[in-house]
PDB file of N, CA and C in Angstrom:
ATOM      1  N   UNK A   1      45.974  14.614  51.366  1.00  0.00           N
ATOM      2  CA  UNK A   1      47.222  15.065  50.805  1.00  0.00           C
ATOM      3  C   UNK A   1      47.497  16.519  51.179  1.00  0.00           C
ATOM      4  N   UNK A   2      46.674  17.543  51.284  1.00  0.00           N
ATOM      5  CA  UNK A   2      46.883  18.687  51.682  1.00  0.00           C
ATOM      6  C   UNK A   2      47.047  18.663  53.134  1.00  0.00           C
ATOM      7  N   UNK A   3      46.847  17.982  54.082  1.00  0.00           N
ATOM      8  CA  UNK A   3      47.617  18.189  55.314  1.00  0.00           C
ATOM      9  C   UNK A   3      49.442  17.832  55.475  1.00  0.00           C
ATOM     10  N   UNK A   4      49.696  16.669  54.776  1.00  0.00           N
ATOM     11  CA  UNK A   4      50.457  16.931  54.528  1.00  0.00           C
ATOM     12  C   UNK A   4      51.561  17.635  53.320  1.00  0.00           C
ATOM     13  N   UNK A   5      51.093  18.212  52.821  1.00  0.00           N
ATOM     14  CA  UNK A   5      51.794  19.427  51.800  1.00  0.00           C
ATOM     15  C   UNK A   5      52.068  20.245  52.624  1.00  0.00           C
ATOM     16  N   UNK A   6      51.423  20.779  53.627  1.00  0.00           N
ATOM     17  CA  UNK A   6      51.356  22.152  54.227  1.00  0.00           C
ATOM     18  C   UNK A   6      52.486  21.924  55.568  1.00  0.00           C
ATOM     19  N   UNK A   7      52.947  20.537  55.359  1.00  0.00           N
ATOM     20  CA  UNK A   7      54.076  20.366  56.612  1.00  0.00           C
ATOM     21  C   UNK A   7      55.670  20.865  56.191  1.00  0.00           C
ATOM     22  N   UNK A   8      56.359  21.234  56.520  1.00  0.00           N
ATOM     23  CA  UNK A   8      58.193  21.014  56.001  1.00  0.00           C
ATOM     24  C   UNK A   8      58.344  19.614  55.731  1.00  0.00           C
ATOM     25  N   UNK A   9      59.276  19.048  54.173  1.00  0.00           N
ATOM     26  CA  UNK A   9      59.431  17.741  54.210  1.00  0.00           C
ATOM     27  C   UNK A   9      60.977  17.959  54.802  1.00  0.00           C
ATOM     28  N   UNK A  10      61.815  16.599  55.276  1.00  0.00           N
ATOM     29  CA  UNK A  10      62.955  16.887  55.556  1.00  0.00           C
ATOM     30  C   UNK A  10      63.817  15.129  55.296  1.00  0.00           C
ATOM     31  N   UNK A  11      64.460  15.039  55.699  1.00  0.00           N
ATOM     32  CA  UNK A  11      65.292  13.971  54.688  1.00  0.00           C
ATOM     33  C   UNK A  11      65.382  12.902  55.723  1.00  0.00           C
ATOM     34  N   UNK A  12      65.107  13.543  57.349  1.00  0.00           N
ATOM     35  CA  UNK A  12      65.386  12.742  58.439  1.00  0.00           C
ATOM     36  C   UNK A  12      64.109  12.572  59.138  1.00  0.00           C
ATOM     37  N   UNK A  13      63.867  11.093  60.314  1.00  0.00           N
ATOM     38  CA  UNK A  13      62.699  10.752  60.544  1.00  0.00           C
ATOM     39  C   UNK A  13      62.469  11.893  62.226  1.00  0.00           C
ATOM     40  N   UNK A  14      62.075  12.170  62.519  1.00  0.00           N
ATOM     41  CA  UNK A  14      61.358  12.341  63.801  1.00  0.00           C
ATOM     42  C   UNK A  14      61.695  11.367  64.992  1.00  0.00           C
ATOM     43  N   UNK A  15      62.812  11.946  65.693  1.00  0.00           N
ATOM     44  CA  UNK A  15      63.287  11.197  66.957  1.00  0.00           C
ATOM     45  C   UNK A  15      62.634   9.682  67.233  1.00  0.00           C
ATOM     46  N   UNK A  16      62.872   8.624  67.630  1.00  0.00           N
ATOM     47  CA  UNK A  16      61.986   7.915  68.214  1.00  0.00           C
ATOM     48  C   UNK A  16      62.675   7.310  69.616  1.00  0.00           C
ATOM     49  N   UNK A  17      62.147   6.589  70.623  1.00  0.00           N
ATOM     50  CA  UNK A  17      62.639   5.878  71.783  1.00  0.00           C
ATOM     51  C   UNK A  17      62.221   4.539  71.622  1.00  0.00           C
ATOM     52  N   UNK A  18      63.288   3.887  71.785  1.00  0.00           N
ATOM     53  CA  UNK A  18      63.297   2.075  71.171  1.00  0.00           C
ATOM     54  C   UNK A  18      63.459   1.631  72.135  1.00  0.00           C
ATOM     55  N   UNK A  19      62.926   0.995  73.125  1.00  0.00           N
ATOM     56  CA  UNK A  19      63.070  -0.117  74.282  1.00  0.00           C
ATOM     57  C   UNK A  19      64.255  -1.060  73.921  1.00  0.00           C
ATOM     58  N   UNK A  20      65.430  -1.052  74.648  1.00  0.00           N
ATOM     59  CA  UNK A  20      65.764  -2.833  74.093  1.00  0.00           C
ATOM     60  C   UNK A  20      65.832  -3.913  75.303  1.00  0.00           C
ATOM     61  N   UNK A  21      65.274  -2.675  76.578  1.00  0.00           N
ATOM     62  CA  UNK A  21      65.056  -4.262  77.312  1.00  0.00           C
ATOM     63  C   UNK A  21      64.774  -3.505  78.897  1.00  0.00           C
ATOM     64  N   UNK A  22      63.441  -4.541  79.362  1.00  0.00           N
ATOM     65  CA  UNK A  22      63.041  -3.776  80.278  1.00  0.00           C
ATOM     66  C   UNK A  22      63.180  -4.492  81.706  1.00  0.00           C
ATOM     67  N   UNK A  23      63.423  -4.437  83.311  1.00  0.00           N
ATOM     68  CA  UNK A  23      63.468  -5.246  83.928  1.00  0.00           C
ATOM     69  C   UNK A  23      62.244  -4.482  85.024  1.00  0.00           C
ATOM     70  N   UNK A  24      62.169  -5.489  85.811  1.00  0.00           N
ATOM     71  CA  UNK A  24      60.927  -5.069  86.576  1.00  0.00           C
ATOM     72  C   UNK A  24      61.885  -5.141  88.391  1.00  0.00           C
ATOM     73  N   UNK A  25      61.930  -4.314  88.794  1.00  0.00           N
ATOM     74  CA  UNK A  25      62.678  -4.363  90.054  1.00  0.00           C
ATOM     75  C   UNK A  25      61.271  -4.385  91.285  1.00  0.00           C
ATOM     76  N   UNK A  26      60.430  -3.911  91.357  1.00  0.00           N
ATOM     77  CA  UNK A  26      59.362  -4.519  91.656  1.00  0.00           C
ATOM     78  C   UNK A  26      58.478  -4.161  90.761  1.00  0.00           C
ATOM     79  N   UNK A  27      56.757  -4.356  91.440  1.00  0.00           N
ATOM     80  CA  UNK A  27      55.730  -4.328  90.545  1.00  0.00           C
ATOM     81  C   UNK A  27      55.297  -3.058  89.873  1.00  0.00           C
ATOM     82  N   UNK A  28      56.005  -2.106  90.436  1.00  0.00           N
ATOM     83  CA  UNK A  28      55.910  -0.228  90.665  1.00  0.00           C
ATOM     84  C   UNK A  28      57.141   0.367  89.587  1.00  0.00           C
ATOM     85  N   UNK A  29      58.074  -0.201  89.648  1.00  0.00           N
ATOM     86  CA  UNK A  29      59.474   0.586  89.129  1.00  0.00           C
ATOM     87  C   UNK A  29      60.154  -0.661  88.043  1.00  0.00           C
ATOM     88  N   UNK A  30      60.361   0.022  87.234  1.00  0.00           N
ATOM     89  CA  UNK A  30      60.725  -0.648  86.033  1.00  0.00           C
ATOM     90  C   UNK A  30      62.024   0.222  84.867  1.00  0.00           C
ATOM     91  N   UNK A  31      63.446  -0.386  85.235  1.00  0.00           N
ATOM     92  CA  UNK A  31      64.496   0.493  84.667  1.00  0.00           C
ATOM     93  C   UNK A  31      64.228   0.063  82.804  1.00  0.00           C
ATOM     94  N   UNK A  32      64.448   0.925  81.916  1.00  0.00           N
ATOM     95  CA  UNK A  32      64.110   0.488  80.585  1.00  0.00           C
ATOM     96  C   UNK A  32      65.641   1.076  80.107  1.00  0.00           C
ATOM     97  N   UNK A  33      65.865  -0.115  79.628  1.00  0.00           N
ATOM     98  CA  UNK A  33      67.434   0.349  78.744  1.00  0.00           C
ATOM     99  C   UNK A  33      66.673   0.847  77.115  1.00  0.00           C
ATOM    100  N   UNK A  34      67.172   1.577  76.779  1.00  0.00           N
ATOM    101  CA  UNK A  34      66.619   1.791  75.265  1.00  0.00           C
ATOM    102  C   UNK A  34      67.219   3.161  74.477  1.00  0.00           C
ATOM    103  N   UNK A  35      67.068   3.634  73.488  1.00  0.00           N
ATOM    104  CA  UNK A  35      67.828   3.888  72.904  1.00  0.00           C
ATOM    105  C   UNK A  35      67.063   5.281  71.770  1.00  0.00           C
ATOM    106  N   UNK A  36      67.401   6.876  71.482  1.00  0.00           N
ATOM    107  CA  UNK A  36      67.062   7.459  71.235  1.00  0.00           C
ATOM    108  C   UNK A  36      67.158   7.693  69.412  1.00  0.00           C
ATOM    109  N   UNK A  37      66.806   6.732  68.661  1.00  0.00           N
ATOM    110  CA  UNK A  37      66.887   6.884  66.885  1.00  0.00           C
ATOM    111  C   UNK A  37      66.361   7.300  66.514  1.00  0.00           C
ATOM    112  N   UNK A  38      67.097   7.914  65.004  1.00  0.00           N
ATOM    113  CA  UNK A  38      66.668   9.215  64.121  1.00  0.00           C
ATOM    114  C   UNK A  38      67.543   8.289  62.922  1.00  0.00           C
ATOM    115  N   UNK A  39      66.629   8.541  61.880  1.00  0.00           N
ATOM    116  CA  UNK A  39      67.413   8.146  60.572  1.00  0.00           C
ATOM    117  C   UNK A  39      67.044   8.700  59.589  1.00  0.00           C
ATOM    118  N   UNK A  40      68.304   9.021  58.744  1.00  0.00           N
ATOM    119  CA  UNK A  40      68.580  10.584  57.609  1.00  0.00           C
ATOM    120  C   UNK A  40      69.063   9.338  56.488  1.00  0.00           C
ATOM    121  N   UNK A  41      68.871  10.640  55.310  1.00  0.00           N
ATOM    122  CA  UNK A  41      69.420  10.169  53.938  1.00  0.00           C
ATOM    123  C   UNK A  41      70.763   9.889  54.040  1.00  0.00           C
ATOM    124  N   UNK A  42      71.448  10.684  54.470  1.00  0.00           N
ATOM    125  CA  UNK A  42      73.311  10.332  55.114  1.00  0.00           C
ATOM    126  C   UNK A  42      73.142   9.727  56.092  1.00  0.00           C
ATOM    127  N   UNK A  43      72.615   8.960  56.994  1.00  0.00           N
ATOM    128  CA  UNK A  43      73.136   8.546  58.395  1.00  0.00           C
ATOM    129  C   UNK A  43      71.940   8.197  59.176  1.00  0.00           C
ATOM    130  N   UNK A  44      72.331   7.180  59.774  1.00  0.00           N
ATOM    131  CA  UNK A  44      71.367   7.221  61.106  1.00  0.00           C
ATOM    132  C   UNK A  44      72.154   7.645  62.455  1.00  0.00           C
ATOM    133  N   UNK A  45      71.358   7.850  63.085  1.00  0.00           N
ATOM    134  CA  UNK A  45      72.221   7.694  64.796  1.00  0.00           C
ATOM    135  C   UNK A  45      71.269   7.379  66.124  1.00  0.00           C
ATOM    136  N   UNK A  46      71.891   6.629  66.805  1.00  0.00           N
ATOM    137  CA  UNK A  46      71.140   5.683  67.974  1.00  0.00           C
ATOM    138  C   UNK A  46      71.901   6.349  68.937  1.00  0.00           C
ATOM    139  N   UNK A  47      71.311   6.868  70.178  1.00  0.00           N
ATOM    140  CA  UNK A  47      72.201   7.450  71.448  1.00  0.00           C
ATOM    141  C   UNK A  47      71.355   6.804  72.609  1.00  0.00           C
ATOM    142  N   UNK A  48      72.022   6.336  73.041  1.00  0.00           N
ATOM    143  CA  UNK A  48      71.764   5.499  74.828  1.00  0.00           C
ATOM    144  C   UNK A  48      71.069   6.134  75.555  1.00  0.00           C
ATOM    145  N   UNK A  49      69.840   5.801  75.735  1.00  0.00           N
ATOM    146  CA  UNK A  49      68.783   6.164  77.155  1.00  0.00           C
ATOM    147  C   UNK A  49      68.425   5.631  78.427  1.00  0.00           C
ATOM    148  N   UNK A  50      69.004   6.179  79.105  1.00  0.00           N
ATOM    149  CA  UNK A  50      68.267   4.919  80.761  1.00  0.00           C
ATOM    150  C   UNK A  50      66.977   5.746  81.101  1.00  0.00           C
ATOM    151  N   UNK A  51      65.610   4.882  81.450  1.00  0.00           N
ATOM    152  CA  UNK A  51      64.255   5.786  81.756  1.00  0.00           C
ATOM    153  C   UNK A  51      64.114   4.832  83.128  1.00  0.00           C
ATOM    154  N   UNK A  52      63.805   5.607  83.874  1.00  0.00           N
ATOM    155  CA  UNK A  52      63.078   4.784  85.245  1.00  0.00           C
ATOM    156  C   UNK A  52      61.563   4.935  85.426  1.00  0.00           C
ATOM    157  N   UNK A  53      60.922   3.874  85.243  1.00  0.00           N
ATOM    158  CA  UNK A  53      59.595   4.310  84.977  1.00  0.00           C
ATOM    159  C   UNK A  53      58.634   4.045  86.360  1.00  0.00           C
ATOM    160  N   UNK A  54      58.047   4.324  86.634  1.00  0.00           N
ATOM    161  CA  UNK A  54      57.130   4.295  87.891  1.00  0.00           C
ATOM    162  C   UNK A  54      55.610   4.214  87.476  1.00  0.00           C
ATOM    163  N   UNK A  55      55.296   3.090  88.241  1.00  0.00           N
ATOM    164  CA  UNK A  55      53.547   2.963  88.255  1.00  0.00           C
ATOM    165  C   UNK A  55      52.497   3.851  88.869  1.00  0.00           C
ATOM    166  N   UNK A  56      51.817   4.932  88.473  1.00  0.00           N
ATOM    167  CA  UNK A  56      51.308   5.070  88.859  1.00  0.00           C
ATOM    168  C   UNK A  56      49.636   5.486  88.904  1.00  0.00           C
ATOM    169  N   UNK A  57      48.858   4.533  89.659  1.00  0.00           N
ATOM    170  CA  UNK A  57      47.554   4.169  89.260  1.00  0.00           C
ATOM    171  C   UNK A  57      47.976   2.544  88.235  1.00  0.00           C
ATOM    172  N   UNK A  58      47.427   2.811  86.915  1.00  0.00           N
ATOM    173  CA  UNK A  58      47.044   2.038  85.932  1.00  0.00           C
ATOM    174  C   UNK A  58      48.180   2.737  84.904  1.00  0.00           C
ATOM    175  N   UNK A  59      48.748   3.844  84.966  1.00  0.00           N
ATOM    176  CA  UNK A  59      49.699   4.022  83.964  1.00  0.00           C
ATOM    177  C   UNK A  59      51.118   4.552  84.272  1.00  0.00           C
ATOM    178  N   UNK A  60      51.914   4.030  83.411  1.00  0.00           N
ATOM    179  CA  UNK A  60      53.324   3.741  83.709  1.00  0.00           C
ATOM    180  C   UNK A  60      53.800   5.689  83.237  1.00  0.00           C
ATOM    181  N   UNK A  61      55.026   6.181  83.878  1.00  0.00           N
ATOM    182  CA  UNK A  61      55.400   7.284  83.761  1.00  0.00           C
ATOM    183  C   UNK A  61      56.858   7.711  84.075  1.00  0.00           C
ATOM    184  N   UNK A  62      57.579   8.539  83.761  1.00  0.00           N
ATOM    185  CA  UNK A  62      58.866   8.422  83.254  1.00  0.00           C
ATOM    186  C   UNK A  62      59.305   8.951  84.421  1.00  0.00           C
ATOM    187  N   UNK A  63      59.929   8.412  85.700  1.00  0.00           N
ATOM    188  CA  UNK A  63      60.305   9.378  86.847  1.00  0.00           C
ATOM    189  C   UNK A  63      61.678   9.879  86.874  1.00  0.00           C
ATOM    190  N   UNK A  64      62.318   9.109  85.795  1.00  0.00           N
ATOM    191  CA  UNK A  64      63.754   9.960  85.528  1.00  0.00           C
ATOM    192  C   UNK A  64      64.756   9.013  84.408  1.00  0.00           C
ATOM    193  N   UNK A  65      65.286  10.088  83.063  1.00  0.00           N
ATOM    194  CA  UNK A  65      65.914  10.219  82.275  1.00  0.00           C
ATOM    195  C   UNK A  65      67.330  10.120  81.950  1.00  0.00           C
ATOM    196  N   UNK A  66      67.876   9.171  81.832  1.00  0.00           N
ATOM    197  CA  UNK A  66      69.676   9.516  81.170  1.00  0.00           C
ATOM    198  C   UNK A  66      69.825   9.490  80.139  1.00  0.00           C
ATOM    199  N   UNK A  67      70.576  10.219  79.663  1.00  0.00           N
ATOM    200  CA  UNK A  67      70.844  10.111  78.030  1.00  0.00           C
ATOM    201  C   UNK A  67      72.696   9.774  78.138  1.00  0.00           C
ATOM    202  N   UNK A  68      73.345   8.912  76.810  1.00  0.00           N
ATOM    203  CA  UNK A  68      74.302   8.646  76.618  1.00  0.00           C
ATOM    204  C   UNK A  68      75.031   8.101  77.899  1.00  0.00           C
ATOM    205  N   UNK A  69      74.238   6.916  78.533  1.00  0.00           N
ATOM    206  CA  UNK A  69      74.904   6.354  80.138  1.00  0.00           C
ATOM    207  C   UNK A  69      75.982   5.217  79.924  1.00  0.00           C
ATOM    208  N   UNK A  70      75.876   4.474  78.366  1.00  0.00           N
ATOM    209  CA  UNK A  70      76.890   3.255  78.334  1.00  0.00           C
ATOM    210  C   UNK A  70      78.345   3.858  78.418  1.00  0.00           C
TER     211      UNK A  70
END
């Protein structure tokens, strides 16, 4: 309990990134439609993300970002 006491409380959650759908263009590159949510005591809000993700090795990595593309 004292680790969190010692944090700021606040009314809204901590950004998150929600997949809603991923396609595989080959085995390497993978476009992820998904979506940037935060939800408050007044409101939530969801804003549009395009991520292009790239394989590399054994783990997947973000080679480029859009925000608000619909």
């Amino acid at each position: 309990m004292r680790q969190i006491s010692d944090r700021p409380w606040s009314e809204v959650t901590a950004p998150r990134i929600v997949a809603t759908s991923i396609r595989f263009v080959t085995p390497d590159v993978a476009p992820v439609d998904a979506v940037i949510a935060q939800y408050g005591s007044l409101s939530g809000s969801r804003e549009p993300v395009l991520l292009v993700m790239t394989k590399q090795g054994r783990e997947w990595r973000i080679a480029s970002l859009r925000l608000g593309y619909r």
